[in-house]
Protein backbone atom coordinates (compact mmCIF):
# COMPACT_ATOMS: atom_id res chain seq x y z
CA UNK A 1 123.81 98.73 29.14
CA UNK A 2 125.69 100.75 31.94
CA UNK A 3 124.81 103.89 30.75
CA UNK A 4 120.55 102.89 30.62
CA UNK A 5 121.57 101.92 34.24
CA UNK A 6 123.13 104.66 35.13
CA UNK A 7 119.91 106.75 33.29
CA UNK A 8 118.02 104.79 35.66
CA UNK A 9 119.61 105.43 38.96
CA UNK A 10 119.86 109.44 37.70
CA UNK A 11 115.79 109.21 37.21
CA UNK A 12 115.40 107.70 40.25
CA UNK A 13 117.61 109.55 42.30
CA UNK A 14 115.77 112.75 40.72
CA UNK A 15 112.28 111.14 41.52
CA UNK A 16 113.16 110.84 44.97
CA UNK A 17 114.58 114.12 45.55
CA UNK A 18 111.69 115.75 43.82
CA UNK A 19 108.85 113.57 45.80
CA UNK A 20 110.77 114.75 48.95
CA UNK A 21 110.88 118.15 48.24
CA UNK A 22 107.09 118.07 47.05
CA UNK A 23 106.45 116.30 50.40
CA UNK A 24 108.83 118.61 52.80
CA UNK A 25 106.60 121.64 51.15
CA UNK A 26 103.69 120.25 52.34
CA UNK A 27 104.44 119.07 55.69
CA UNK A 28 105.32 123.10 56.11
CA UNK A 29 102.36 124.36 54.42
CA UNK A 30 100.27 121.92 56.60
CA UNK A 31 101.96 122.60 60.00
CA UNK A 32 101.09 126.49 59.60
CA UNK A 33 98.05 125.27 58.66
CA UNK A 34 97.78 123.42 62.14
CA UNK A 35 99.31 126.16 64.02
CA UNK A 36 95.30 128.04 64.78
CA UNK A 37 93.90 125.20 64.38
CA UNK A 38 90.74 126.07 66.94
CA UNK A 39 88.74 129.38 66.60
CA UNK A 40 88.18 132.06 68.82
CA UNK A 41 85.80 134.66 67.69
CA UNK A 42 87.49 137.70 66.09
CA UNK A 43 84.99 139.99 67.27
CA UNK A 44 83.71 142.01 70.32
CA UNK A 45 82.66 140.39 73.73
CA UNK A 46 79.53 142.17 74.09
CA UNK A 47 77.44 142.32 77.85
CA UNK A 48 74.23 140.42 77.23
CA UNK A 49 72.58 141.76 80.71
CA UNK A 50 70.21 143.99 78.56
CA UNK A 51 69.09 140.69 77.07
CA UNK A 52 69.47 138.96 80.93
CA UNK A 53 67.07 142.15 81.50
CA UNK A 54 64.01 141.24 79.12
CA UNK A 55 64.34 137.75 80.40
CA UNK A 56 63.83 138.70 84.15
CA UNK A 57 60.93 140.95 82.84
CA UNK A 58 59.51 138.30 80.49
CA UNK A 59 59.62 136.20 83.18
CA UNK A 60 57.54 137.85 85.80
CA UNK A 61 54.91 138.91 83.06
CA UNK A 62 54.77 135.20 82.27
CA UNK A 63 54.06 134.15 85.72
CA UNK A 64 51.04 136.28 85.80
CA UNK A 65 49.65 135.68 82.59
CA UNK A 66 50.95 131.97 82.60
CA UNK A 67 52.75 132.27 79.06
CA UNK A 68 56.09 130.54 77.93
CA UNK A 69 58.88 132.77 77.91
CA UNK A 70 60.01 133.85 74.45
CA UNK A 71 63.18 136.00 73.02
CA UNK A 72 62.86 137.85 69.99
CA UNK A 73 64.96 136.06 67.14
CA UNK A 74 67.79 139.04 67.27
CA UNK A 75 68.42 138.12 71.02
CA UNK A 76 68.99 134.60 70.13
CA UNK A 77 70.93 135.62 67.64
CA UNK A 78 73.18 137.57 69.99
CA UNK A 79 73.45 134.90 72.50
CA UNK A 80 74.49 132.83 69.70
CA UNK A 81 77.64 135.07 68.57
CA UNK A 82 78.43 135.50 72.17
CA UNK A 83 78.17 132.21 73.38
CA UNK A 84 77.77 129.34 70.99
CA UNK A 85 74.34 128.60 72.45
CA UNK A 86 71.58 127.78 70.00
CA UNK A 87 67.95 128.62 70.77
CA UNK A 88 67.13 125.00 72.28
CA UNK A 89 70.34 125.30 74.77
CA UNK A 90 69.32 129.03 75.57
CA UNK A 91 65.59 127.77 76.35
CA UNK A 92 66.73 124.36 78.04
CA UNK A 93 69.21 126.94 80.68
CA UNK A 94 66.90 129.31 81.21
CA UNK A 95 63.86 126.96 81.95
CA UNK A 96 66.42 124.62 83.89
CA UNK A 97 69.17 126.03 85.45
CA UNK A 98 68.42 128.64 88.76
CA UNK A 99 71.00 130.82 88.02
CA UNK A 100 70.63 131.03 84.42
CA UNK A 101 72.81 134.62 83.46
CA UNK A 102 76.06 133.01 85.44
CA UNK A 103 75.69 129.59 82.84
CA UNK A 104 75.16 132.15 80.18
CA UNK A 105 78.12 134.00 81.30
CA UNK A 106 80.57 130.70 81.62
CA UNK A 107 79.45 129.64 77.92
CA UNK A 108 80.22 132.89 76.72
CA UNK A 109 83.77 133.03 78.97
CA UNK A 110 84.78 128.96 76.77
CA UNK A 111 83.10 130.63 73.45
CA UNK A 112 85.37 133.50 73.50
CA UNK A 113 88.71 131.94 75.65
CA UNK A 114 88.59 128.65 74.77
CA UNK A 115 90.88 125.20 76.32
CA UNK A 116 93.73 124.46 77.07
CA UNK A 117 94.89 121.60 74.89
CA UNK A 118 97.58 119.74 73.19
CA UNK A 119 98.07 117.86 70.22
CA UNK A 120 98.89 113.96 70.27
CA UNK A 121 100.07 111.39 67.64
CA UNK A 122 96.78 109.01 67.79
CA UNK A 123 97.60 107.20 64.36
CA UNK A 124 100.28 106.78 61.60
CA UNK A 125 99.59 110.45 60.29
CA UNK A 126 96.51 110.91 62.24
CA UNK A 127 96.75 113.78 65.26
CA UNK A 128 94.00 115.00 67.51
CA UNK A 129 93.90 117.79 69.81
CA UNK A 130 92.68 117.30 73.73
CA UNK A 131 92.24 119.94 76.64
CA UNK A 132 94.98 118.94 79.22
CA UNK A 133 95.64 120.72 82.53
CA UNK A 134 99.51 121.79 83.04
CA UNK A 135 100.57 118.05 84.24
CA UNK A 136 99.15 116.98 80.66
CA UNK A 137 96.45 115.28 81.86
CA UNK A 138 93.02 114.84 80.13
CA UNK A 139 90.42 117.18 81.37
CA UNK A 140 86.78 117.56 80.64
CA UNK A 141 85.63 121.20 79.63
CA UNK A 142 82.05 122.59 80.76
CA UNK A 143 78.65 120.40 80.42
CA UNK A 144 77.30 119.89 76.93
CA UNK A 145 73.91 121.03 77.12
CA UNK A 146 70.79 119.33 77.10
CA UNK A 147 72.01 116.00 75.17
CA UNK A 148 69.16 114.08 74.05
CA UNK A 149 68.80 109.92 72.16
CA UNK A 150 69.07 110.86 68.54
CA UNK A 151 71.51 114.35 68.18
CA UNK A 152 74.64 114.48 66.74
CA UNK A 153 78.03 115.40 68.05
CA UNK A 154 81.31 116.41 65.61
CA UNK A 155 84.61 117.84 66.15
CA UNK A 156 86.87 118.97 63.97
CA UNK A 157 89.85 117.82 66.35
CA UNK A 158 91.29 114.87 64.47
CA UNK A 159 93.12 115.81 61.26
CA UNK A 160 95.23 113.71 58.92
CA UNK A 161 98.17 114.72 56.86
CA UNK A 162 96.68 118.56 56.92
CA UNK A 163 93.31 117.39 56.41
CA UNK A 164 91.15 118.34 59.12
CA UNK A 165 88.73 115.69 58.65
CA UNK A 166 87.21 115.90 62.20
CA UNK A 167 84.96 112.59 63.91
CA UNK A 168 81.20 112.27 64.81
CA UNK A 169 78.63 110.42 66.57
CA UNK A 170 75.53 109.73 67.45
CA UNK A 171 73.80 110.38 71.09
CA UNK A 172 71.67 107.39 72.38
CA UNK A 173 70.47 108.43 75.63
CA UNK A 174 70.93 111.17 78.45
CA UNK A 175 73.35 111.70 80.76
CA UNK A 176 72.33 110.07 84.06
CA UNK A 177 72.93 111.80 86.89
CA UNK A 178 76.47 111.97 87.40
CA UNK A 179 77.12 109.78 84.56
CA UNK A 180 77.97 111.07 80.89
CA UNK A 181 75.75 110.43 78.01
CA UNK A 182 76.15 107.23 75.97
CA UNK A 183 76.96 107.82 72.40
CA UNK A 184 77.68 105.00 69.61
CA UNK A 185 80.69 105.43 67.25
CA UNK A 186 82.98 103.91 64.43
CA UNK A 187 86.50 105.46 65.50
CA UNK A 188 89.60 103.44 64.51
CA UNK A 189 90.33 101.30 61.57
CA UNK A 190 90.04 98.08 62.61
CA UNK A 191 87.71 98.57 65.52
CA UNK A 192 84.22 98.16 65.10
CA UNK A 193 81.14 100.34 65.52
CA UNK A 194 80.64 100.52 69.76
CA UNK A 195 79.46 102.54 72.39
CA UNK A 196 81.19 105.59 74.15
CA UNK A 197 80.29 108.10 76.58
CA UNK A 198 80.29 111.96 75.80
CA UNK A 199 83.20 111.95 78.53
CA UNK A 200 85.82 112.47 75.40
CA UNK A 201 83.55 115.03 73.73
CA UNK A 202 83.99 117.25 76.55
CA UNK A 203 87.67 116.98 76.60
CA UNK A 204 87.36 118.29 72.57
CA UNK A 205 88.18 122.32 72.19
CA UNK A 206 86.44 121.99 69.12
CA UNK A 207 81.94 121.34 68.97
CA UNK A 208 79.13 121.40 67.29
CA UNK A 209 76.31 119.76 68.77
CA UNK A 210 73.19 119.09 66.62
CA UNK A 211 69.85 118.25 66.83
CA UNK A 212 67.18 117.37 64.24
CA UNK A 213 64.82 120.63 63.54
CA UNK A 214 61.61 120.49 64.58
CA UNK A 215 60.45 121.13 60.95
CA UNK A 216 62.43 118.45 59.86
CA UNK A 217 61.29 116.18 62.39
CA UNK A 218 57.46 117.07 61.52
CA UNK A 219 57.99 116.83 57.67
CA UNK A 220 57.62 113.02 57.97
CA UNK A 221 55.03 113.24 61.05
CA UNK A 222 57.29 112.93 63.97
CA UNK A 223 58.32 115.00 67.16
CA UNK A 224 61.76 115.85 67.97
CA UNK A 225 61.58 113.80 70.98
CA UNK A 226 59.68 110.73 69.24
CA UNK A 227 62.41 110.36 65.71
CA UNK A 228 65.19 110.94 68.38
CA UNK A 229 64.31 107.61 70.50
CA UNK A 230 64.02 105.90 67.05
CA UNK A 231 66.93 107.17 65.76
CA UNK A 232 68.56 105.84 68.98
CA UNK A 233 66.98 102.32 68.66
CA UNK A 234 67.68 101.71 65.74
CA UNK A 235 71.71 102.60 65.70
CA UNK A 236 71.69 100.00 68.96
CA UNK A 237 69.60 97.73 67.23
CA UNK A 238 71.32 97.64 63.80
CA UNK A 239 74.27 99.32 63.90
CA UNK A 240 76.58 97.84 66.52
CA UNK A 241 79.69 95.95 65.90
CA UNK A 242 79.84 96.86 62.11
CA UNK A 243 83.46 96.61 60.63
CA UNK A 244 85.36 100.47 59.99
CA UNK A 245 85.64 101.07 55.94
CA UNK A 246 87.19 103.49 54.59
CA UNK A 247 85.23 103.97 51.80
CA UNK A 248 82.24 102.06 53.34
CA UNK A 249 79.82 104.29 50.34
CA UNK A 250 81.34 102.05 47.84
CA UNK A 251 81.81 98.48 50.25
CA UNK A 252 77.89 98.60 50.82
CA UNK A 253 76.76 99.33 47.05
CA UNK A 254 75.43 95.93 45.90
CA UNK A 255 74.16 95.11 50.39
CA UNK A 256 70.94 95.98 51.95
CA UNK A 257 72.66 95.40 55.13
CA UNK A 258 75.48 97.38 56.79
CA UNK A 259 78.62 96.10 56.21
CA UNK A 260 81.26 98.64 56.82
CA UNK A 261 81.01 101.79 57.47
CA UNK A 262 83.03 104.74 59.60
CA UNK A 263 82.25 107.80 61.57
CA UNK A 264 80.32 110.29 59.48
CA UNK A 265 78.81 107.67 57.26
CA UNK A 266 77.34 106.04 60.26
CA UNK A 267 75.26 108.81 61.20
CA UNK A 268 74.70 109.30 57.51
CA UNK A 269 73.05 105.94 57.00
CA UNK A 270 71.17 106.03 60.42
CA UNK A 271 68.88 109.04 59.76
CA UNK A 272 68.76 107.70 55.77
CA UNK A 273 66.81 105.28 57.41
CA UNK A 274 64.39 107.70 58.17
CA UNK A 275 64.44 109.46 54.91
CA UNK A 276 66.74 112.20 55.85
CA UNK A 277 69.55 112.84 53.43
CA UNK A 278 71.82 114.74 56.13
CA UNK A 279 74.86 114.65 53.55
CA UNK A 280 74.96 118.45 52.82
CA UNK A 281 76.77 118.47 49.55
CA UNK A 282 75.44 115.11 47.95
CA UNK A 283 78.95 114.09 47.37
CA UNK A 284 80.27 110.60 46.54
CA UNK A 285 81.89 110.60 50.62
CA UNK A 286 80.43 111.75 53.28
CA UNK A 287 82.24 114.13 55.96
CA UNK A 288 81.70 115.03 59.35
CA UNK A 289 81.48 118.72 57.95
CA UNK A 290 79.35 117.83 55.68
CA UNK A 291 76.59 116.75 58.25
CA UNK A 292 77.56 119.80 60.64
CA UNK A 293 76.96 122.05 57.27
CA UNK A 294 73.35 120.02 56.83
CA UNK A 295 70.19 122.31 57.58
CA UNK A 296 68.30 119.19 58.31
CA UNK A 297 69.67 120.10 61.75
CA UNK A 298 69.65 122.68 64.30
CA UNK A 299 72.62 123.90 66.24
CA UNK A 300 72.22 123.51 69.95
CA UNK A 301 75.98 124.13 71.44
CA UNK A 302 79.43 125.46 69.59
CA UNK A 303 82.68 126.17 70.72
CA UNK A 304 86.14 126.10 68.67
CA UNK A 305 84.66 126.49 65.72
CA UNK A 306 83.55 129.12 63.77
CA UNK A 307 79.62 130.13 63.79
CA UNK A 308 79.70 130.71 60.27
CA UNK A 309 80.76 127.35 58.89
């Protein structure tokens, strides 16, 4: 009998060792995993004046012949790598903004420099990095650009045990002047689905803004602008106040309704609603880089992560 015990405690003694061996391995493999954990482009800063050039040109022929002004796709394309500025941000700064090359310029000075920021305990095992000035104080980065009811924010800021899972949420209206955007989001276990402002988002060094395409939006007879209000009342209508799940794919199998739900399956179920399937790999779970990877969208604004996703 002593010597099964004594088996016993040997086993278990061995368990635990291994387990915490196993477990110290990972914690180092995961915190050099954290140690880049935002990107900064590995290539050139190029000038874009000779793009700033044809704009300037465009824009005096346009004048005269009272056309739209329009870049070639390679100059988008440019401005993209440089800056993190998709087409509709390009077209919303030049058509809006005076003095158009210096916002350019600033985008591209964040794409390429990035935050400041620091990483904080925010759960059990959950961290998630924040630009703080040198007191460590929160501090919003640059405007996002042109944020409109309907598009989709994510970060890849919050990670968990190694995984950078990242959050998301969905826009509901514009920023007021002097006011942030509202957004609605499921964040914490235990908290229900509420509204936010886009006042965190810019203290993220990580972004991907997203909007519905155009051809997306048209494939089932609406306008950007017209799915994006619906998209907006709907989330406020229906989706306020909903429990967090973990696994909410599973918890709403046999419910018409919503009954749990969290961050990326949110915006998941919102535009199902509309028919859009913006899960990019189909998979049992939904991520929120699975909806930045979906090409139901269009990338307006990026920054701390890497173009190429």
């Amino acid at each position: 009998m002593n010597c099964q015990r004594k088996n016993r405690n040997k086993f278990f003694i061995r368990a635990t060792i291994s387990a915490v061996v196993a477990f110290s391995i990972l914690w180092i493999a995961i915190d050099e995993s954290e140690q880049h954990p935002v990107y900064k482009p590995d290539y050139n800063r190029d000038s874009l004046d000779y793009i700033f050039e044809d704009i300037r040109t465009a824009g005096e022929f346009g004048k005269k012949e009272n056309q739209k002004l329009q870049l070639t796709e390679e100059e988008y394309e440019s401005i993209f790598r440089q800056t993190g500025l998709g087409k509709p941000a390009v077209d919303y700064i030049i058509e809006n903004k005076k003095d158009y090359e210096r916002e350019i310029k600033n985008f591209q000075k964040i794409f390429f420099d990035g935050y400041p920021y620091t990483c904080a305990k925010i759960g059990v095992l959950t961290y998630n990095e924040r630009m703080r000035d040198k007191n460590g104080e929160k501090v919003k980065g640059y405007e996002i650009v042109d944020l409109r009811p309907g598009d989709v924010l994510v970060n890849l800021s919050t990670h968990t045990m190694g995984y950078r899972h990242g959050h998301c949420g969905i826009v509901v209206s514009k920023p007021a002047k002097g006011k942030e955007a509202k957004t609605i989001e499921a964040i914490y276990l235990g908290e229900p689905t509420e509204y936010e402002t886009t006042a965190k988002w810019r203290s993220c060094p990580t972004l991907v803004h997203l909007r519905i395409s155009e051809e997306a939006a048209k494939s089932k007879g609406y306008t950007q602008a017209e799915l994006g209000e619906l998209l907006a009342e709907y989330v406020q209508e229906k989706c306020l106040d909903i429990k967090y799940g973990i696994l909410p794919e599973l918890s709403n199998i046999k419910s018409d309704d919503l009954r749990s739900t969290n961050c990326s399956h949110l915006v998941w179920y919102v535009y199902k609603q509309f028919g859009y399937d913006v899960d990019s790999d189909g998979g049992l779970i939904v991520t929120p880089a699975d909806i930045a990877s979906s090409d139901l969208f269009e990338i307006v604004q990026i920054y701390g992560i890497n173009p190429d996703f």
